[in-house]
C-alpha atoms as a PDB file:
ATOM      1  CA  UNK A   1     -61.471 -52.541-104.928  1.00  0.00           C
ATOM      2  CA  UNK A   2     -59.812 -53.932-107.596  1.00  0.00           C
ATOM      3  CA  UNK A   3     -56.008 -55.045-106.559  1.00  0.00           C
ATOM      4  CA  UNK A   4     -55.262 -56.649-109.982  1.00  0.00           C
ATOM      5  CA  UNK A   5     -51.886 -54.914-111.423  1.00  0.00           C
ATOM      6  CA  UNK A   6     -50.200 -55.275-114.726  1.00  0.00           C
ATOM      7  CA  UNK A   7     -46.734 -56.408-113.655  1.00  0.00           C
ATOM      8  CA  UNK A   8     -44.170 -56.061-110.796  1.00  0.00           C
ATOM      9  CA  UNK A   9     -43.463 -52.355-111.851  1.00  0.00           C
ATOM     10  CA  UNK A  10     -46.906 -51.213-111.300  1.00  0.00           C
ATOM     11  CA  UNK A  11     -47.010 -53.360-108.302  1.00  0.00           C
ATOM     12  CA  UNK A  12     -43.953 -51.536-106.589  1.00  0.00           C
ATOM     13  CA  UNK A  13     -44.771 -48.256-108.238  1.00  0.00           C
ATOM     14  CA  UNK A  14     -44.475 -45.970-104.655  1.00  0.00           C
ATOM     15  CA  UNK A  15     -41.883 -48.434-103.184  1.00  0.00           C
ATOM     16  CA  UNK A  16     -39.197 -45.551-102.130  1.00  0.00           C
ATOM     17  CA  UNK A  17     -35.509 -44.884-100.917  1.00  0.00           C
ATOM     18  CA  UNK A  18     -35.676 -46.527 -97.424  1.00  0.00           C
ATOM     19  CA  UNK A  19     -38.302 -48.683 -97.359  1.00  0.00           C
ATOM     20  CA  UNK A  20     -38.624 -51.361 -94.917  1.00  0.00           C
ATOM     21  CA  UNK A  21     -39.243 -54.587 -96.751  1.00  0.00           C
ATOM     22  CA  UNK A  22     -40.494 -58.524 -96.328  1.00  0.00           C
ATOM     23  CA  UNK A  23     -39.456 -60.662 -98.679  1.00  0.00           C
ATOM     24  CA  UNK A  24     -41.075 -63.950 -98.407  1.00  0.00           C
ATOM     25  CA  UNK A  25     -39.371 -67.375 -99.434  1.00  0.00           C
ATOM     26  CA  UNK A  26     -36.895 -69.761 -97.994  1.00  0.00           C
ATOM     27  CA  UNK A  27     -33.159 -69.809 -99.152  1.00  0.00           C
ATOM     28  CA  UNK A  28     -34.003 -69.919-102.774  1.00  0.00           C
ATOM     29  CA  UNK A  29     -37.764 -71.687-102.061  1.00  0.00           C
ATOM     30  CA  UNK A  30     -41.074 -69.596-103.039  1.00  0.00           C
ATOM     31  CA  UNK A  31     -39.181 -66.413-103.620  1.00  0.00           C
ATOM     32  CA  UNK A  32     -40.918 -63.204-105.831  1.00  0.00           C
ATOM     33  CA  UNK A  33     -38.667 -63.309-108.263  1.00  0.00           C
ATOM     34  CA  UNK A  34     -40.442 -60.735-110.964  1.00  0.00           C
ATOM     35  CA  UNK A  35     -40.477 -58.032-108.058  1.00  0.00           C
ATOM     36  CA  UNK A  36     -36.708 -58.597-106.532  1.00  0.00           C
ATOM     37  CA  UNK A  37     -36.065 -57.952-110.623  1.00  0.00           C
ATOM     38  CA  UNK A  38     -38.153 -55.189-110.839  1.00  0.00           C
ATOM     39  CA  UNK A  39     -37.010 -53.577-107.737  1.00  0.00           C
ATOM     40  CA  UNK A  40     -33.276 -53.714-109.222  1.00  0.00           C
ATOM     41  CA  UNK A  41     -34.728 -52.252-112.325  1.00  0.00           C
ATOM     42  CA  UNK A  42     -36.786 -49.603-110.397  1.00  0.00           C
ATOM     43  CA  UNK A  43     -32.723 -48.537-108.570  1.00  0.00           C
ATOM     44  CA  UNK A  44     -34.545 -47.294-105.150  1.00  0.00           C
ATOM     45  CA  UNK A  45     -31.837 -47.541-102.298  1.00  0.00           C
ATOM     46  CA  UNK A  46     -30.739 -47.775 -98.774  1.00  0.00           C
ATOM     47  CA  UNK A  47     -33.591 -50.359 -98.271  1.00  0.00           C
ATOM     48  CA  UNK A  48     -34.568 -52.514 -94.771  1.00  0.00           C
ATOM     49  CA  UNK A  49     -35.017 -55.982 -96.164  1.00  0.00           C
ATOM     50  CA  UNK A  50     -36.468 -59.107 -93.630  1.00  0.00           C
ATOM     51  CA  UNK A  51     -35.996 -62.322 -95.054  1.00  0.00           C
ATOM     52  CA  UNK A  52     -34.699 -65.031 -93.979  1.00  0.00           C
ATOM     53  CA  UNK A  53     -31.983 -65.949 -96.331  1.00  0.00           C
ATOM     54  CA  UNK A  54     -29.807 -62.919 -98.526  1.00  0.00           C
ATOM     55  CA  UNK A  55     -30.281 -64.924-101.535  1.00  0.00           C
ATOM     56  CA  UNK A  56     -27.123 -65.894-103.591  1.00  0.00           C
ATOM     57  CA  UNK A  57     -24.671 -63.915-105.471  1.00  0.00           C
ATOM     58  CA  UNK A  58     -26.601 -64.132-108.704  1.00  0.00           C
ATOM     59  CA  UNK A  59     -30.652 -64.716-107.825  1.00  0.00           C
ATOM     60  CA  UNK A  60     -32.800 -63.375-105.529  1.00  0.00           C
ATOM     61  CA  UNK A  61     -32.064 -60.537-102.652  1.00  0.00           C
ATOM     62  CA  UNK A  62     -28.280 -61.044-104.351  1.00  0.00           C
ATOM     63  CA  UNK A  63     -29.037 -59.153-106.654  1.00  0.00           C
ATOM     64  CA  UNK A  64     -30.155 -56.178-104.888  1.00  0.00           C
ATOM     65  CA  UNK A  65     -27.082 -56.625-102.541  1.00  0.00           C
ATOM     66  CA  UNK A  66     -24.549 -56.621-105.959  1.00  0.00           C
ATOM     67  CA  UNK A  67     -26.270 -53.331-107.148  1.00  0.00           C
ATOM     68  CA  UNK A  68     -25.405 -52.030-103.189  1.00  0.00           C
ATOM     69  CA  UNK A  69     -29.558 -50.851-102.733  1.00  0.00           C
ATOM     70  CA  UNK A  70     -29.764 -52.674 -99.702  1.00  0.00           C
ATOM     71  CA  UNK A  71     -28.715 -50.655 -96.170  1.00  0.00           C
ATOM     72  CA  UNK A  72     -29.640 -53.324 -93.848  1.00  0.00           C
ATOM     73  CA  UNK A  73     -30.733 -57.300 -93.739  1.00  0.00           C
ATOM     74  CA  UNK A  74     -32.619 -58.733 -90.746  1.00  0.00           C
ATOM     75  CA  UNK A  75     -32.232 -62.418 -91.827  1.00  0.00           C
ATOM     76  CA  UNK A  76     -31.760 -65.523 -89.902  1.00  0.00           C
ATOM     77  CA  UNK A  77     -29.204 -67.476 -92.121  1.00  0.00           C
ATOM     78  CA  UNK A  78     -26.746 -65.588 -94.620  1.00  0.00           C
ATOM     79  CA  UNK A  79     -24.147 -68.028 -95.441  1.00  0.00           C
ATOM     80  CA  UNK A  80     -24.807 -68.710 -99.137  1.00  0.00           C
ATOM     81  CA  UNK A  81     -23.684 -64.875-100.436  1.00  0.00           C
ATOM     82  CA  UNK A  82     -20.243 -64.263-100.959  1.00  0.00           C
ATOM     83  CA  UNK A  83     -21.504 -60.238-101.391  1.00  0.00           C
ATOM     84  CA  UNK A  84     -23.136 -60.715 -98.638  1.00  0.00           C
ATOM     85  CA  UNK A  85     -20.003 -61.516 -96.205  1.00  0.00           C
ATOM     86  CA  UNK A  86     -17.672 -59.193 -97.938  1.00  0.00           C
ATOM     87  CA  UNK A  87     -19.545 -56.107 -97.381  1.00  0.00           C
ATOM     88  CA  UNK A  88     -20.506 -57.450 -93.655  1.00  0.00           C
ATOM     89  CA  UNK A  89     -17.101 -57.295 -92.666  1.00  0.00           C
ATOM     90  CA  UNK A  90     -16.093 -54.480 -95.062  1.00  0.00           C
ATOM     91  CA  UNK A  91     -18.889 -52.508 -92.891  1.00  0.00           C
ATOM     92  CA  UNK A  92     -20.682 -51.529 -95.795  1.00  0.00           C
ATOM     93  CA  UNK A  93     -23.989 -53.287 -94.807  1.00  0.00           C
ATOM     94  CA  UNK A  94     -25.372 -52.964 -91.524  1.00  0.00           C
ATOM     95  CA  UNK A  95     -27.291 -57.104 -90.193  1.00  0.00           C
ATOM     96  CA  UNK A  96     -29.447 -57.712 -87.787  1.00  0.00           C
ATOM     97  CA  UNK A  97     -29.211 -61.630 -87.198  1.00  0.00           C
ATOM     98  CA  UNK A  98     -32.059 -62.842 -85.677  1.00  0.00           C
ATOM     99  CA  UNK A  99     -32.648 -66.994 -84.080  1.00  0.00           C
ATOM    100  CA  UNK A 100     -34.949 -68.777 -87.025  1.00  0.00           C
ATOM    101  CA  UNK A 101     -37.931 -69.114 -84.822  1.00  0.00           C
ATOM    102  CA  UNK A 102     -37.773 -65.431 -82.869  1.00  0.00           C
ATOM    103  CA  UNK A 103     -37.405 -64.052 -86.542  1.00  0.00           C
ATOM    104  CA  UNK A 104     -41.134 -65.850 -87.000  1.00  0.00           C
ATOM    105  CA  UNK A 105     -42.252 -65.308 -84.385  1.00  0.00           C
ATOM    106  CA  UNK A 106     -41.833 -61.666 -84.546  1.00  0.00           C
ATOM    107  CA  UNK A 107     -43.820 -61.804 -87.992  1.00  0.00           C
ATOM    108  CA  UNK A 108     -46.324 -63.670 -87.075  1.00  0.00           C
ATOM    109  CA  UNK A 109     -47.034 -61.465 -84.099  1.00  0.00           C
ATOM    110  CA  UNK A 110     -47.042 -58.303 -86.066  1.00  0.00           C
ATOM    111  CA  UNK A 111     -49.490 -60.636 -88.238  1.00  0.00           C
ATOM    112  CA  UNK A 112     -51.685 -60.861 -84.847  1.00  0.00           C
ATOM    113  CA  UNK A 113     -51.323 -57.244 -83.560  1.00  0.00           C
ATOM    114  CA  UNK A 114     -49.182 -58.504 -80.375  1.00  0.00           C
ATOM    115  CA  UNK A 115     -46.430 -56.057 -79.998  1.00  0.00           C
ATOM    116  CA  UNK A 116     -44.210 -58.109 -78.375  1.00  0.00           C
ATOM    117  CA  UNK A 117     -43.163 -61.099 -76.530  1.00  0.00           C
ATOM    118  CA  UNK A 118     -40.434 -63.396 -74.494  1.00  0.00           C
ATOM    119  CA  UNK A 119     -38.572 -66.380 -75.306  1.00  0.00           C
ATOM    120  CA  UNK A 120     -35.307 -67.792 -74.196  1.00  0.00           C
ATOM    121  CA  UNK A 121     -33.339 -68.130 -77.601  1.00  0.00           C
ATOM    122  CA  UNK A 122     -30.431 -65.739 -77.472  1.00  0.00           C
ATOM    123  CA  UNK A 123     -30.227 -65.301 -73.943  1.00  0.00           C
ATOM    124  CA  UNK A 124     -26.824 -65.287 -72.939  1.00  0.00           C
ATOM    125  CA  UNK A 125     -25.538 -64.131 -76.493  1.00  0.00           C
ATOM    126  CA  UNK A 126     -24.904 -60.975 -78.811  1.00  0.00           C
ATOM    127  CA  UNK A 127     -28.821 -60.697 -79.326  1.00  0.00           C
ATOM    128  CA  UNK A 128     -29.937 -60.010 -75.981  1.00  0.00           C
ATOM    129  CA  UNK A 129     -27.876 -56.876 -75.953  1.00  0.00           C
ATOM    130  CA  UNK A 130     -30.074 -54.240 -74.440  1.00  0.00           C
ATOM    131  CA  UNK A 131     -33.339 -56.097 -74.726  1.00  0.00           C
ATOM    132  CA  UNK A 132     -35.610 -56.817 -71.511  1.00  0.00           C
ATOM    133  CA  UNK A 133     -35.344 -60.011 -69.874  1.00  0.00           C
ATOM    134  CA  UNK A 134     -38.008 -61.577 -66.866  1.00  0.00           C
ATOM    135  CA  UNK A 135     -37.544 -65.115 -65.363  1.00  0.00           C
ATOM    136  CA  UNK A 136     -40.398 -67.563 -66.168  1.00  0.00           C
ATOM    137  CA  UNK A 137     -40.620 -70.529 -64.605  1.00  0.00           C
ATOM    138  CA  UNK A 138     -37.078 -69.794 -63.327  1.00  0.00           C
ATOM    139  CA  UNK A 139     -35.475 -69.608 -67.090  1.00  0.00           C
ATOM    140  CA  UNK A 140     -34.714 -66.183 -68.485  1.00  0.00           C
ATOM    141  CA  UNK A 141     -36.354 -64.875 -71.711  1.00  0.00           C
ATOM    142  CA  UNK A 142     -35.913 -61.996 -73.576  1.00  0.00           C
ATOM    143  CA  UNK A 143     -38.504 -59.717 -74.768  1.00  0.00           C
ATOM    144  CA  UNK A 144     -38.647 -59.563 -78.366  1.00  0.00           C
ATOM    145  CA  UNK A 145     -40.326 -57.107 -80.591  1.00  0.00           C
ATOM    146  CA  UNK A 146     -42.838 -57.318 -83.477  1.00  0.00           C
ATOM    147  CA  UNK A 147     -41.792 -56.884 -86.896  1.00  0.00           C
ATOM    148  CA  UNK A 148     -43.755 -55.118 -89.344  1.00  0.00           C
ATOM    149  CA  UNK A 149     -43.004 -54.311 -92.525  1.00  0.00           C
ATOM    150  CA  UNK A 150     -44.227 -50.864 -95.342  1.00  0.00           C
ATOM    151  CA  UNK A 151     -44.243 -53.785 -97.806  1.00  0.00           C
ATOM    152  CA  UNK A 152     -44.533 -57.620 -97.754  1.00  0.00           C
ATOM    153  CA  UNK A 153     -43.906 -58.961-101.054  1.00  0.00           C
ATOM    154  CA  UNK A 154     -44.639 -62.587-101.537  1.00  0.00           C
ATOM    155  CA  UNK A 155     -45.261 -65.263-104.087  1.00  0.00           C
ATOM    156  CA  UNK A 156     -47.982 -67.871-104.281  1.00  0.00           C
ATOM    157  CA  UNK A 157     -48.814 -70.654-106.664  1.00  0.00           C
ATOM    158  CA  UNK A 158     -52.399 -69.219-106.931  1.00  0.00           C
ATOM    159  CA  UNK A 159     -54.111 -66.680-106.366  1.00  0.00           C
ATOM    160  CA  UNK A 160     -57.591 -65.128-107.713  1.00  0.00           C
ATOM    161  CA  UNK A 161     -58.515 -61.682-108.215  1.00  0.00           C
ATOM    162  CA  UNK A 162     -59.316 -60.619-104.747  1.00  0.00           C
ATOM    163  CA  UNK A 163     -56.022 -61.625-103.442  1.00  0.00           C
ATOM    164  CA  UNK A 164     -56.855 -64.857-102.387  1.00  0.00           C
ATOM    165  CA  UNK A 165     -53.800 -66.990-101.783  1.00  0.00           C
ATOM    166  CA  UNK A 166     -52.765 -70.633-102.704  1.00  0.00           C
ATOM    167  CA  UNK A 167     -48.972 -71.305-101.948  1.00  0.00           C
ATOM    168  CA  UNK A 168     -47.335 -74.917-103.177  1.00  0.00           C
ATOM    169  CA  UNK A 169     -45.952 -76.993-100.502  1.00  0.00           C
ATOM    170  CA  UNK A 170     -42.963 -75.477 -98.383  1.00  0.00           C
ATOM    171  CA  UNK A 171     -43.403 -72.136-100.817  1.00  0.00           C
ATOM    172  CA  UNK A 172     -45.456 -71.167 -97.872  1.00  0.00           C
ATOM    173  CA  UNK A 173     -42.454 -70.793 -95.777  1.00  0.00           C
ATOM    174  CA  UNK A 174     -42.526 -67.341 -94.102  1.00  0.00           C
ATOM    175  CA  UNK A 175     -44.950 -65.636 -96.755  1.00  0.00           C
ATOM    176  CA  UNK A 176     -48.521 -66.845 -94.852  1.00  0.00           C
ATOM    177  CA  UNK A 177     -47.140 -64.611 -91.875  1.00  0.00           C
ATOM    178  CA  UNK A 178     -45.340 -62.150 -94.072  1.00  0.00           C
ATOM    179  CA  UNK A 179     -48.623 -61.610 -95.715  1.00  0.00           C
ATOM    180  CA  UNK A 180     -50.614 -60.365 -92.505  1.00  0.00           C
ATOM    181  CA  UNK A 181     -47.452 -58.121 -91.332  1.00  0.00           C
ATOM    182  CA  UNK A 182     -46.902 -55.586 -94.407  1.00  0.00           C
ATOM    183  CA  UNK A 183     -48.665 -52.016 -94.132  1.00  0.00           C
ATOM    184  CA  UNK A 184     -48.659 -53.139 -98.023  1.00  0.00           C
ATOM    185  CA  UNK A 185     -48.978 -56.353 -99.517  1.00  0.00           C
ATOM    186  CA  UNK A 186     -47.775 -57.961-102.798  1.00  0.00           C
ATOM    187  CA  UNK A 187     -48.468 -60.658-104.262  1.00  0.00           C
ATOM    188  CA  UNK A 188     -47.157 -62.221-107.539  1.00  0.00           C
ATOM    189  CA  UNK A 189     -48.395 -65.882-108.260  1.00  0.00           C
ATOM    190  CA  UNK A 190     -47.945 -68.568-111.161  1.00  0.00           C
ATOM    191  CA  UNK A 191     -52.234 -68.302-111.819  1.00  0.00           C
ATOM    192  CA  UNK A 192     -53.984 -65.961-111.266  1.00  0.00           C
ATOM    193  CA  UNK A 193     -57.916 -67.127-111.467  1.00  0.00           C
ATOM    194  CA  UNK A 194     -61.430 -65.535-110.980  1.00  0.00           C
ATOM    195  CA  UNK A 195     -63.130 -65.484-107.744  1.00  0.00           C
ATOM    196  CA  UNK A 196     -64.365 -68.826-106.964  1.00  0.00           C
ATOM    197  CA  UNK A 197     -62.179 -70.733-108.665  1.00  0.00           C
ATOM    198  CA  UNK A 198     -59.755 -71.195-105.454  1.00  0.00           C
ATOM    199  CA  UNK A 199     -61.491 -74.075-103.028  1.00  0.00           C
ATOM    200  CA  UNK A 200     -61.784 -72.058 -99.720  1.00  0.00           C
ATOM    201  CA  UNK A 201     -60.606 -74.952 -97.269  1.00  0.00           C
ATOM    202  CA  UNK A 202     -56.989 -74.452 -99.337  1.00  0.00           C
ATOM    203  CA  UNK A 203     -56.496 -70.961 -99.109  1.00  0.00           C
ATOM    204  CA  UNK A 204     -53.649 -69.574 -97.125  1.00  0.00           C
ATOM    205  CA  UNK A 205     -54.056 -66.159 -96.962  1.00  0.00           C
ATOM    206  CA  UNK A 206     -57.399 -64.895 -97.213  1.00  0.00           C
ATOM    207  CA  UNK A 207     -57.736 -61.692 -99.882  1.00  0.00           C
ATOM    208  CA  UNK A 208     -57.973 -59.154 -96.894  1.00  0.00           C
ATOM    209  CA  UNK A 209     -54.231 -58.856 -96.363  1.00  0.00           C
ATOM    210  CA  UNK A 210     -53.304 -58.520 -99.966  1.00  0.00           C
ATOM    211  CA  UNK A 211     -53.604 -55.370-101.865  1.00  0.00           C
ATOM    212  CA  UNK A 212     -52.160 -55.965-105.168  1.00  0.00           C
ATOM    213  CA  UNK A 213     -51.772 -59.032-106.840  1.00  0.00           C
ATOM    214  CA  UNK A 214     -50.465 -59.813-110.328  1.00  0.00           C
ATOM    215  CA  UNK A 215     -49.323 -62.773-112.369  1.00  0.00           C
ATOM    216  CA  UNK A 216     -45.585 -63.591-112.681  1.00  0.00           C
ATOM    217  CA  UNK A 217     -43.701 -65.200-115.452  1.00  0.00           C
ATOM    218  CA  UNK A 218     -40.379 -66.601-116.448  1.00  0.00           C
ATOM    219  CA  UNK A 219     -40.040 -68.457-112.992  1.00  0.00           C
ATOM    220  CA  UNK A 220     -36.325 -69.958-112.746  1.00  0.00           C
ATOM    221  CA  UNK A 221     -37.483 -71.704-108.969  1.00  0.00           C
ATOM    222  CA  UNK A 222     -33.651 -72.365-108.609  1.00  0.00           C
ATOM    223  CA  UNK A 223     -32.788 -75.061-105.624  1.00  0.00           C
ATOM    224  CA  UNK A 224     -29.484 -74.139-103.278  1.00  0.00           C
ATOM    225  CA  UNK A 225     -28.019 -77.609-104.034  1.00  0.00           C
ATOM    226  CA  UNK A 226     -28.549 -80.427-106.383  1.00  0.00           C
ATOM    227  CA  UNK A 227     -26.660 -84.040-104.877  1.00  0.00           C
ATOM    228  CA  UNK A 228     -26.886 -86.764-107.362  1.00  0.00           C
ATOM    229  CA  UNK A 229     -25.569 -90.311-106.782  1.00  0.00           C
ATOM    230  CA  UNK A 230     -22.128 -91.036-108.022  1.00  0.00           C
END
């Protein structure tokens, strides 16, 4: 099977209106920059996107949120779009916000084939609303489900033609779980080598969960905030 594409645009080529989406990264960390672009270019809509940050204004998932494709964000933090918070309260974008480690969690057990399980964060707030809650060891938990995904797109440092995967530090972030949840995944890397180029004690996704793979270019890897010493 050969999973090698040209670009992003071949890559997301039967991505349509009302996809659900992962979007691996963290805040501005390890995200696929070529496909958020090309999905922007490509103008489908009313699109599920998991991540765990809504990128800023200008980069990342901001951009899809400017261009108003995105219907709904299940994301853990948020607070670094001013887009973001204006439609939010103008109730033009519908969030699901979901505890940091339950939003893992519920990747990496989609990942595993476990369709659910319980854990006390959120009990006694907004996000155990209508969920299921047992007593262990006489603290409640609520039962949370797994999240899977049409498409996970990710990005990796390396990669090799069979969709081996090499990510760079934190880059890893959520896209090793992201990976193993998508009915569909993407990868775009920095190299893309030949089979056996990639030691096998440092890959991080093994080739089976990834479907197509290409090489990216014209990586800005932005950071959130620079501090220098005054």
């Amino acid at each position: 099977m050969n999973k090698v594409v040209v670009n992003a645009d071949e890559a997301l080529q039967d991505i349509r209106d009302g996809s659900v989406l992962m979007l691996g990264g963290f805040g501005l960390c390890g995200i696929p920059e070529n496909c958020i672009t090309a999905l922007v270019k490509k103008g489908v809509k009313d699109l599920t996107c998991i991540s765990n940050n809504a990128g800023v204004d200008d980069f990342g998932l901001g951009l899809l949120l400017k261009t108003r494709q995105i219907r709904k964000m299940m994301s853990s933090y948020v607070g670094e779009n001013a887009e973001f918070e204006r439609q939010l309260l103008a109730g033009e974008l519908e969030v699901d916000l979901i505890p940091q480690g339950t939003l893992a969690t519920r990747i990496q057990m989609a990942g595993m084939g476990i369709p659910a399980f319980f854990t006390p964060a959120g009990y006694g707030t907004e996000i155990a609303e209508g969920k299921e809650v047992r007593e262990f060891n006489g603290k409640p938990h609520l039962m949370e489900l797994a999240l899977h995904a049409d498409y996970a797109i990710v990005k990796a440092w390396k990669g090799d033609t069979l969709g081996n995967l090499v990510f760079r530090k934190t880059t890893r972030n959520f896209s090793t779980s992201m990976a193993r949840a998508g009915n569909i995944t993407i990868a775009e890397v920095e190299h893309l080598v030949q089979p056996g180029e990639l030691d096998p004690d440092q890959i991080h996704v093994p080739g089976i969960y990834v479907h197509r793979i290409f090489q990216g270019s014209n990586y800005e890897k932005r950071i959130e905030r620079r501090t220098v010493k005054i």
